[in-house]
Protein backbone atom coordinates (compact mmCIF):
# COMPACT_ATOMS: atom_id res chain seq x y z
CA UNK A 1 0.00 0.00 0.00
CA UNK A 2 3.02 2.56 1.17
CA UNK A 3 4.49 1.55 -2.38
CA UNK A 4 1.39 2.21 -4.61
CA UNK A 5 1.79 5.47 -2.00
CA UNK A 6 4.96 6.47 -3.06
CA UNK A 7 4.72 5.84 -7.27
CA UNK A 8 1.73 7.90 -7.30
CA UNK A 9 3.96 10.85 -5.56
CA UNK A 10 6.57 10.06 -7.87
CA UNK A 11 5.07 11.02 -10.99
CA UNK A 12 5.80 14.71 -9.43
CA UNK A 13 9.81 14.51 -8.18
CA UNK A 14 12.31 11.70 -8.66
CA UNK A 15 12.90 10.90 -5.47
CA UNK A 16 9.40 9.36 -4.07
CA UNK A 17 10.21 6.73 -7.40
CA UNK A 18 13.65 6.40 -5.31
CA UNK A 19 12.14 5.89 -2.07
CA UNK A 20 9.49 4.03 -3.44
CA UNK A 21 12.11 1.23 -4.60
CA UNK A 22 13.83 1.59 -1.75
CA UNK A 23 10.56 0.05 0.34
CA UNK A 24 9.79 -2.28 -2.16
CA UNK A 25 13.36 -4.17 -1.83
CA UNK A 26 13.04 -3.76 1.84
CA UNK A 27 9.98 -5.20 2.22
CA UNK A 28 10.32 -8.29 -0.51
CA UNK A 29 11.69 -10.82 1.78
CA UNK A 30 9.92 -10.19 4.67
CA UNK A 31 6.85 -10.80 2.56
CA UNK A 32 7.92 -14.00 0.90
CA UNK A 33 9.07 -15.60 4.33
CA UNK A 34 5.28 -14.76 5.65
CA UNK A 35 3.47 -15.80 2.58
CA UNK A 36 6.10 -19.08 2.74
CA UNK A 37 4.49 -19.95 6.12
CA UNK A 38 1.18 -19.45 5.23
CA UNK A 39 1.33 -21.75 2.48
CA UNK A 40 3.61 -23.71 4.90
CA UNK A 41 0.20 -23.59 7.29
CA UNK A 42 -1.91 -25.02 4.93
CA UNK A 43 0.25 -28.10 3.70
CA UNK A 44 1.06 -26.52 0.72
CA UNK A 45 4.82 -25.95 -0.57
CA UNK A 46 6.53 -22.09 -0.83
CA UNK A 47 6.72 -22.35 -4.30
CA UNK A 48 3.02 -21.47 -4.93
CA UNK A 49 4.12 -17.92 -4.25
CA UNK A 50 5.60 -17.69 -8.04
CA UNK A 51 1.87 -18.45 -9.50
CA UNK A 52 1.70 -15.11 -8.70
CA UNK A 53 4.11 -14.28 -11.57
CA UNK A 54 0.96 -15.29 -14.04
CA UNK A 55 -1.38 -12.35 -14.23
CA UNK A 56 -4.71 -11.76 -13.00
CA UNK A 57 -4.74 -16.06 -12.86
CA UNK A 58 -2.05 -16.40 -10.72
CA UNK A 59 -3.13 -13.82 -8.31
CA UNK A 60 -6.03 -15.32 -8.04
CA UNK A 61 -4.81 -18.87 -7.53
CA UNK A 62 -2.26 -17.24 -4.76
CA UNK A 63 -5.01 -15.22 -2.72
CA UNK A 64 -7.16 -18.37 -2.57
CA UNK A 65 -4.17 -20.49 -1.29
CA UNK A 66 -3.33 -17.72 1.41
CA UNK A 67 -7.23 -17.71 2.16
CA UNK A 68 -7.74 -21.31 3.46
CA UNK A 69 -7.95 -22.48 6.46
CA UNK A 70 -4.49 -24.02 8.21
CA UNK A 71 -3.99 -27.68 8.73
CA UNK A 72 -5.52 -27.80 12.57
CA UNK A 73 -2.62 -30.53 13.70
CA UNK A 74 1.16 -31.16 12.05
CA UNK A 75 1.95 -31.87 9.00
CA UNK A 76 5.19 -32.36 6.66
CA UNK A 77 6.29 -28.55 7.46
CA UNK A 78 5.56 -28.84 11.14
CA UNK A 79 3.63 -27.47 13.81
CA UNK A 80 1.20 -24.76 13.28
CA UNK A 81 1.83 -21.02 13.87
CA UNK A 82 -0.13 -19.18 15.90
C-alpha cells in the first residue's frame, strides 16, 4: 500500500520513485518468508508464491491459497503457527 503510495507521488519529483524502490526491496523478503508460512500452514509448498508471476490467474490462484484455512494438527512442514 506505502508503495502504490509512493509511485503515485513520484510522478511529481524523482525521489518518491527512489524511495518508493527503496521500500519495495526492503519489504520483498519479509513478505515471501510470511506468505512461505502461510502456504507452509496449509500443507502446501513455498513455491506457490511464483503463481503469482501469471497475471490476474495467478493472483487469483495465490489469494485463494493464502485464504484457506491451516492444517488444525502437524503436518510435513511442522507445527502450526499461531
Amino acid at each position: 500500500m506505502i508503495g502504490v503510495v509512493f509511485n503515485l507521488l513520484g510522478r511529481g519529483a524523482g525521489i518518491f520513485v527512489i524511495i518508493g524502490l527503496i521500500y519495495s526491496l526492503a519489504v520483498l523478503v519479509p513478505n515471501l518468508a510470511a506468505g512461505t508460512r502461510r502456504l507452509h500452514d496449509t500443507g502446501k509448498s513455498g513455491w506457490f508464491l511464483l503463481l503469482a508471476l501469471i497475471p490476474i490467474l495467478g493472483w487469483i490462484a495465490v489469494i485463494v491459497f493464502l485464504a484457506q484455512a491451516g492444517n488444525p494438527g502437524p503436518n510435513q512442514y511442522g507445527n502450526p503457527t499461531v
